[in-house]
C-alpha atoms as a PDB file:
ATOM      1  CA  UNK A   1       6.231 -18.070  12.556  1.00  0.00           C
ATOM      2  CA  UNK A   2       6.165 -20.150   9.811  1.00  0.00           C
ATOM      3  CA  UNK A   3       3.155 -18.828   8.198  1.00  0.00           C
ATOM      4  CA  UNK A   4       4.597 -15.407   8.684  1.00  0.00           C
ATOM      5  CA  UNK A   5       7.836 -17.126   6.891  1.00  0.00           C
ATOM      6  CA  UNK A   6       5.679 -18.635   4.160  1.00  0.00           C
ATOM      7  CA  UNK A   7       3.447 -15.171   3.377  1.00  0.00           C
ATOM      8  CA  UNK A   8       7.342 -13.749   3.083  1.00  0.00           C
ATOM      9  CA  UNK A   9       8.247 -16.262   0.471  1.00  0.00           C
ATOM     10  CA  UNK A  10       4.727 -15.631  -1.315  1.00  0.00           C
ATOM     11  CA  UNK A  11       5.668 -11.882  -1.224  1.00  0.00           C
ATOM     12  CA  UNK A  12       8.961 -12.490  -2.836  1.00  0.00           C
ATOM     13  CA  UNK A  13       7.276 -14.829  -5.264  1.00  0.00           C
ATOM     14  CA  UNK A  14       4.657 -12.378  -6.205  1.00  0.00           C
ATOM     15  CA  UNK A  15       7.092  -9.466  -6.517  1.00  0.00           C
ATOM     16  CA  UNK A  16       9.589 -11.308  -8.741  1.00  0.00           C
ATOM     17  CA  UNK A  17       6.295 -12.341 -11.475  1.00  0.00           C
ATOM     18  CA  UNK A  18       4.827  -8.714 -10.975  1.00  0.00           C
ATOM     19  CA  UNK A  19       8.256  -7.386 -12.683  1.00  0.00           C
ATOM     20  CA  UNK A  20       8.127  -9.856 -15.006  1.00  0.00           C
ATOM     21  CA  UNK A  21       4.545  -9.212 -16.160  1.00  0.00           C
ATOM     22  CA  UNK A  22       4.643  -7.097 -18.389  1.00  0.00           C
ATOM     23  CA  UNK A  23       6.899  -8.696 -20.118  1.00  0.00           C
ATOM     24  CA  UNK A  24       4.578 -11.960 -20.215  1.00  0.00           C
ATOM     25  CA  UNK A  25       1.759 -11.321 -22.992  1.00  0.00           C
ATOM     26  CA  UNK A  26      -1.497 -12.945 -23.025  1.00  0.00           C
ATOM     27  CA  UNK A  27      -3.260 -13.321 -27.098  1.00  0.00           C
ATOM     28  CA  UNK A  28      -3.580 -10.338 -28.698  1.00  0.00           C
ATOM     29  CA  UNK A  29      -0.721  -8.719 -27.466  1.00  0.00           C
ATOM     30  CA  UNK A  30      -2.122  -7.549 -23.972  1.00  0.00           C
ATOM     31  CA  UNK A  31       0.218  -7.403 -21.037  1.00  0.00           C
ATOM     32  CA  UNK A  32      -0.902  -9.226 -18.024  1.00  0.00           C
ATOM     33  CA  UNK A  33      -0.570  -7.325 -15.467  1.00  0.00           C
ATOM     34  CA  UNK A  34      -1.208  -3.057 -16.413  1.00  0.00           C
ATOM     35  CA  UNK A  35       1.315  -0.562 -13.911  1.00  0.00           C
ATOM     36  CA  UNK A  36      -1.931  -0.163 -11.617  1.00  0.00           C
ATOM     37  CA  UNK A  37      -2.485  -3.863 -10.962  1.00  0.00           C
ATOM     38  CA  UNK A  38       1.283  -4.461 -10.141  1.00  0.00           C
ATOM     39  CA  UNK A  39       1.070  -1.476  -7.489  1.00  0.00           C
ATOM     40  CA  UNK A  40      -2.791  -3.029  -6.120  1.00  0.00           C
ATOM     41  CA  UNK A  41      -0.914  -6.392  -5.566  1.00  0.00           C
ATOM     42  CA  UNK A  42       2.575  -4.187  -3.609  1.00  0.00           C
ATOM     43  CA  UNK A  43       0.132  -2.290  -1.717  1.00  0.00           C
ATOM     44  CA  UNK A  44      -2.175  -5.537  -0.797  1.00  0.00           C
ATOM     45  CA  UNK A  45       1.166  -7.393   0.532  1.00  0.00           C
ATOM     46  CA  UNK A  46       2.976  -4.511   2.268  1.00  0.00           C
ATOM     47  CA  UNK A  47      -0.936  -4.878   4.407  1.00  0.00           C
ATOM     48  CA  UNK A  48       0.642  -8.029   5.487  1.00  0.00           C
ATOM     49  CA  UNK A  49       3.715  -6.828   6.843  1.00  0.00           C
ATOM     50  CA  UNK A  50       2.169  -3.740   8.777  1.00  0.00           C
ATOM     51  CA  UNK A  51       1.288  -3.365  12.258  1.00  0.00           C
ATOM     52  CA  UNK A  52      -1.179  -0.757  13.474  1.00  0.00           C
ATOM     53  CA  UNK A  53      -1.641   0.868  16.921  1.00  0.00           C
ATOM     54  CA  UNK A  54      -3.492  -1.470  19.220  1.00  0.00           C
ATOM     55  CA  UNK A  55      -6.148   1.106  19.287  1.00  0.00           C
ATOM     56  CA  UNK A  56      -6.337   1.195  15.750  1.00  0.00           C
ATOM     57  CA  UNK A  57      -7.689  -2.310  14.761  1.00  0.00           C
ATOM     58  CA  UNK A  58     -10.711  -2.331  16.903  1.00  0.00           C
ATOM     59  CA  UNK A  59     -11.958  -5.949  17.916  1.00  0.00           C
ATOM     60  CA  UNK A  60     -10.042  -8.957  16.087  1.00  0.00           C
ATOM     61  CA  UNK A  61     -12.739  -9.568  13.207  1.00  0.00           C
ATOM     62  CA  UNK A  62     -13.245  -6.201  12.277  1.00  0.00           C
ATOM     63  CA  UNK A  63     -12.331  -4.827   8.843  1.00  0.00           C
ATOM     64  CA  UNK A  64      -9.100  -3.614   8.249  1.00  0.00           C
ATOM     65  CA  UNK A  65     -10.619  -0.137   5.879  1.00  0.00           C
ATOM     66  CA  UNK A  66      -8.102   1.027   3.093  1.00  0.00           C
ATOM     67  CA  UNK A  67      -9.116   4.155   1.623  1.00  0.00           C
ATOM     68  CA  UNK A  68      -7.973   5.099  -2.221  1.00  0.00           C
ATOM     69  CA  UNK A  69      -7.714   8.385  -2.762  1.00  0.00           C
ATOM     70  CA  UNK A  70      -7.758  10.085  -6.250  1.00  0.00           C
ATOM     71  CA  UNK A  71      -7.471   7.860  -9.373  1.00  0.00           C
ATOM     72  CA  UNK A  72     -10.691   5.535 -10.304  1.00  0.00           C
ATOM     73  CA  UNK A  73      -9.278   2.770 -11.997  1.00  0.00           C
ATOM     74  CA  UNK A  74      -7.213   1.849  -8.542  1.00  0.00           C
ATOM     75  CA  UNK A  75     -10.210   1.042  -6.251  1.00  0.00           C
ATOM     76  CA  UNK A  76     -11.574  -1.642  -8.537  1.00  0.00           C
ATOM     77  CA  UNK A  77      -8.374  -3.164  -9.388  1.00  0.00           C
ATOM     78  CA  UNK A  78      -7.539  -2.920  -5.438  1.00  0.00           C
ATOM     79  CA  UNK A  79     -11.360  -4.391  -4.651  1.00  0.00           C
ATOM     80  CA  UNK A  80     -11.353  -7.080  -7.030  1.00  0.00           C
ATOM     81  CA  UNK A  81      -7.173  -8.155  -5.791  1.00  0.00           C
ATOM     82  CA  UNK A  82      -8.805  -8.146  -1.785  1.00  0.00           C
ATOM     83  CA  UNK A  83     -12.069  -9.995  -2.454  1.00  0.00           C
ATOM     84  CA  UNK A  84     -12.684 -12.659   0.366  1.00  0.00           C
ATOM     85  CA  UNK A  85      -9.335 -11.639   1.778  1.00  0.00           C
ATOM     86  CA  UNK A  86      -7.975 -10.981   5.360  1.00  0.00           C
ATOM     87  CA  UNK A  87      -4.672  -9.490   6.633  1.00  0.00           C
ATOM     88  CA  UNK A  88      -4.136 -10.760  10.143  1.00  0.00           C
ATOM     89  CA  UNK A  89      -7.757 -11.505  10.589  1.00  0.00           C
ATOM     90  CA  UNK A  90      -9.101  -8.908   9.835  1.00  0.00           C
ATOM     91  CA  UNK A  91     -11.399  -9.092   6.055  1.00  0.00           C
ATOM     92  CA  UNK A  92      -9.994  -6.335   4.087  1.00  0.00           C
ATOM     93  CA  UNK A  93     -12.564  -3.153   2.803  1.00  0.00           C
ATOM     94  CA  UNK A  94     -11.816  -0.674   0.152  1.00  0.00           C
ATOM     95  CA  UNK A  95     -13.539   2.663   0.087  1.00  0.00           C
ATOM     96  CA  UNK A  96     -13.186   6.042  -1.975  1.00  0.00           C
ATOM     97  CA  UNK A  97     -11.708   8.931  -0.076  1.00  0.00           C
ATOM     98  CA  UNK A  98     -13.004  12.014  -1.508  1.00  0.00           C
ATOM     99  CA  UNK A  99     -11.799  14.392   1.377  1.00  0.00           C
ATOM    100  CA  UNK A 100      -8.895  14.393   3.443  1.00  0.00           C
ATOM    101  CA  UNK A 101     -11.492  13.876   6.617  1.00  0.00           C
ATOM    102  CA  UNK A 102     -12.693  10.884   5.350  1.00  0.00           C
ATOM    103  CA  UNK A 103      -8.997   9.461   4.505  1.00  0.00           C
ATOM    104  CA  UNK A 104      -8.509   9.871   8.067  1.00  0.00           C
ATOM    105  CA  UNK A 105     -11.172   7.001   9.001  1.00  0.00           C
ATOM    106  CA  UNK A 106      -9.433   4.550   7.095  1.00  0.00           C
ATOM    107  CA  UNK A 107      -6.353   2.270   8.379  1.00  0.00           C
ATOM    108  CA  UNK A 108      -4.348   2.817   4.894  1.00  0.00           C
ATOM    109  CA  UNK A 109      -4.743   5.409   2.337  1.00  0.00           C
ATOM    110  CA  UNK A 110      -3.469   4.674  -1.450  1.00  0.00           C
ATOM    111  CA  UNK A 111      -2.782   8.685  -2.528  1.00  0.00           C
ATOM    112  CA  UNK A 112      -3.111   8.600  -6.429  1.00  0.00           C
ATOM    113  CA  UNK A 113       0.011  10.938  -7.945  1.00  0.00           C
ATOM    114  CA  UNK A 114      -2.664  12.442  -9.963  1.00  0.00           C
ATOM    115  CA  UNK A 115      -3.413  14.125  -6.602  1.00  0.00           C
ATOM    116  CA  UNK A 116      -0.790  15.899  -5.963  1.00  0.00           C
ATOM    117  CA  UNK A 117      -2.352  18.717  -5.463  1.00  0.00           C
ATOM    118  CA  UNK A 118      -4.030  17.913  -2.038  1.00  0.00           C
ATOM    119  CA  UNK A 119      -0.745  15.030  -1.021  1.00  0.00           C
ATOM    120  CA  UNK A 120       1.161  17.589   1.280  1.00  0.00           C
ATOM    121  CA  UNK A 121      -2.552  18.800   3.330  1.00  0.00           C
ATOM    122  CA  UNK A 122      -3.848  14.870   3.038  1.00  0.00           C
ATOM    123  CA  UNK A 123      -0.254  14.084   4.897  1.00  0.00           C
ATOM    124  CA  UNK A 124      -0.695  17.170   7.536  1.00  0.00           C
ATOM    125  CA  UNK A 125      -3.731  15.561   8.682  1.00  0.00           C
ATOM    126  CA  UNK A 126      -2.769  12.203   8.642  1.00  0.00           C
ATOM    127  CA  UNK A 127       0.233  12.762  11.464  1.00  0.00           C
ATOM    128  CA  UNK A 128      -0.338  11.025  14.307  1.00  0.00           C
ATOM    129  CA  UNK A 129      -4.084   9.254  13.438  1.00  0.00           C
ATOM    130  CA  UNK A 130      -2.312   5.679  12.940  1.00  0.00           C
ATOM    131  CA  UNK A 131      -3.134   5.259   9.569  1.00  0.00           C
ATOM    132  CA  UNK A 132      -0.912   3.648   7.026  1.00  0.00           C
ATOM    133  CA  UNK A 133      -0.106   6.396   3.805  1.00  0.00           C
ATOM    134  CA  UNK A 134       0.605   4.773   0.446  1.00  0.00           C
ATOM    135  CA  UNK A 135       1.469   6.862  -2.590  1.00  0.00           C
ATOM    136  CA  UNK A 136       2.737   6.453  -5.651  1.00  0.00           C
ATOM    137  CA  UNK A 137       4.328   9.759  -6.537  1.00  0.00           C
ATOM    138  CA  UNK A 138       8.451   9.267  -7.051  1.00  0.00           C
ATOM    139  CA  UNK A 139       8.187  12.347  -4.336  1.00  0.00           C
ATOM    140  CA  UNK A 140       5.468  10.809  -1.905  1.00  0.00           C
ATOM    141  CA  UNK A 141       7.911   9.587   0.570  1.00  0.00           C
ATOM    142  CA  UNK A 142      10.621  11.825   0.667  1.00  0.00           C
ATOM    143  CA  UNK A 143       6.991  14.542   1.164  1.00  0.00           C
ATOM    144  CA  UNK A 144       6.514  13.244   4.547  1.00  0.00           C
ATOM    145  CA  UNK A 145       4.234   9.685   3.337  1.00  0.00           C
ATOM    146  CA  UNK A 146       4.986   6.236   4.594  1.00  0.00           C
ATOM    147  CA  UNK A 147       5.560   3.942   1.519  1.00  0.00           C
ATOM    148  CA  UNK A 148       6.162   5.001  -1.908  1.00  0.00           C
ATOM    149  CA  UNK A 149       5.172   2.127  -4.513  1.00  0.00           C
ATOM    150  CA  UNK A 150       6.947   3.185  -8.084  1.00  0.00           C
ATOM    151  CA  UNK A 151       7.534   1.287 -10.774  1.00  0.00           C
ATOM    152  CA  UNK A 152      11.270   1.702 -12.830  1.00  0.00           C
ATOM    153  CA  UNK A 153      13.092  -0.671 -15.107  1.00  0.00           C
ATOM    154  CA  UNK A 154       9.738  -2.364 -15.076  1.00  0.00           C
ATOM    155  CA  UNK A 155       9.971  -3.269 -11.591  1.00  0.00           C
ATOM    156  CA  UNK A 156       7.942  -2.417  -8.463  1.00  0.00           C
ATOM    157  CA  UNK A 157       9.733  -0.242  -6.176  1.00  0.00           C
ATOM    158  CA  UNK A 158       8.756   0.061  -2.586  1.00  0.00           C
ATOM    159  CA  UNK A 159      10.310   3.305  -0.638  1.00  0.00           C
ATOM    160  CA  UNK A 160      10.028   3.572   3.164  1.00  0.00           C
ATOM    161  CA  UNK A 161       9.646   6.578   4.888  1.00  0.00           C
ATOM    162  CA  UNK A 162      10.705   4.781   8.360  1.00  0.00           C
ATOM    163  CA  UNK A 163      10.282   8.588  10.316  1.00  0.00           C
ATOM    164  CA  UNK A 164       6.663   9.451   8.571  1.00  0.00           C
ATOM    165  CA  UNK A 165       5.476   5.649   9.747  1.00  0.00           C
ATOM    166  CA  UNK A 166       6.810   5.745  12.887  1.00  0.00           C
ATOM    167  CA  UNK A 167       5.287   9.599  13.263  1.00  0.00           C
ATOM    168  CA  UNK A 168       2.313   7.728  12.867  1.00  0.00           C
ATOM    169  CA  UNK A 169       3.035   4.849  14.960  1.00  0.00           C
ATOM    170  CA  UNK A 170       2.861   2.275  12.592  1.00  0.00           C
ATOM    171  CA  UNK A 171       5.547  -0.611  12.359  1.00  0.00           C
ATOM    172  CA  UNK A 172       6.725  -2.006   9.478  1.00  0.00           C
ATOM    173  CA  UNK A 173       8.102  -5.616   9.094  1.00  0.00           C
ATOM    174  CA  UNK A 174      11.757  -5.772   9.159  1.00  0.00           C
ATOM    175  CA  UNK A 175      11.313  -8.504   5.968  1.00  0.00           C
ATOM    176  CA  UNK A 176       9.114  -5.654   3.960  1.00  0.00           C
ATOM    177  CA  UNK A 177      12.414  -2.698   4.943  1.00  0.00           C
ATOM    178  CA  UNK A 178      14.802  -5.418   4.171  1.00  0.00           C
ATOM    179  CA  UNK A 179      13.181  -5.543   0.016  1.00  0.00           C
ATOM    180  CA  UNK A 180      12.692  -1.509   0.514  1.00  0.00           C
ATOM    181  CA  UNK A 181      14.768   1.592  -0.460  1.00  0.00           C
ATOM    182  CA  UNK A 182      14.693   4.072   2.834  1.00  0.00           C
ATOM    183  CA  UNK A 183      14.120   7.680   2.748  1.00  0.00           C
ATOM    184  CA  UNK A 184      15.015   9.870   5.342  1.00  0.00           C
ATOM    185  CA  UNK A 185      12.900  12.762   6.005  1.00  0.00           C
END
């Protein structure tokens, strides 16, 4: 319990300097932390405060496989943030989705909003497969995804989609809805 407690507090502390970063400006003018890496490090701690279906996770040291799907630039930033890393045991592995078939291997899938185009038939297939769906279109929750990750006002929002994640029997931490907006879809 109270490492649970102190990976909340680290979440809180890492949320309040992620909407402060890019205020914060390193030499020549270059803000510390770019709109991508502030949604790498939301995505990397909601991880924390998910729960999978027991069937899910496999044995208790096996990798815990989050797929990015669409943009590039995210599954460095996301590789380089999860390095050495382990969410409840299990070592954390990125991989590029480049169909919706292969998404569906994957515990978590970050849906760019540059693909948009494919977010409503990725989210058809995902129903049901227990895996965690992560977008970052303003729309991606209230479209039937789990968790939204935005950024407004310079600030990280995190929207909840409590029906698409339970649809897919994940459970999210009470501490991660409790910091979230809720949509209801």
């Amino acid at each position: 319990m109270g490492i649970l407690t102190a990976r909340f507090r680290l979440f809180l502390w890492r949320c309040a300097l992620l909407a402060l970063a890019p205020w914060m400006l390193l030499g020549e003018s270059r803000p510390i932390a770019s709109e991508q890496e502030l949604k790498a490090a939301a995505l990397y701690q909601v991880l924390h405060f998910t729960r999978w279906p027991p069937e899910r996770m496999g044995a208790p040291d096996s990798p815990l496989v989050v797929g990015v799907f669409g943009e590039n630039r995210f599954a460095p930033l996301l590789q380089e943030l999860v390095k050495q890393e382990k969410v409840s045991g299990h070592p954390v592995i990125i991989t590029r989705c480049f169909t919706v078939e292969s998404a569906a291997a994957c515990h978590a899938v970050f849906v760019s909003g540059a693909e948009d185009r494919t977010t409503e038939r990725l989210l058809a297939h995902m129903q049901g497969r227990g895996v965690l769906t992560v977008g970052d279109n303003e729309l991606f929750a209230e479209r039937g995804g789990s968790v939204c990750l935005t950024v407004r006002d310079d600030r990280i929002r995190v929207l909840v989609n409590l029906g698409a994640a339970r649809r897919d029997g994940i459970v999210l931490s009470s501490k991660l809805l409790r910091l979230a907006e809720i949509v209801e879809k």
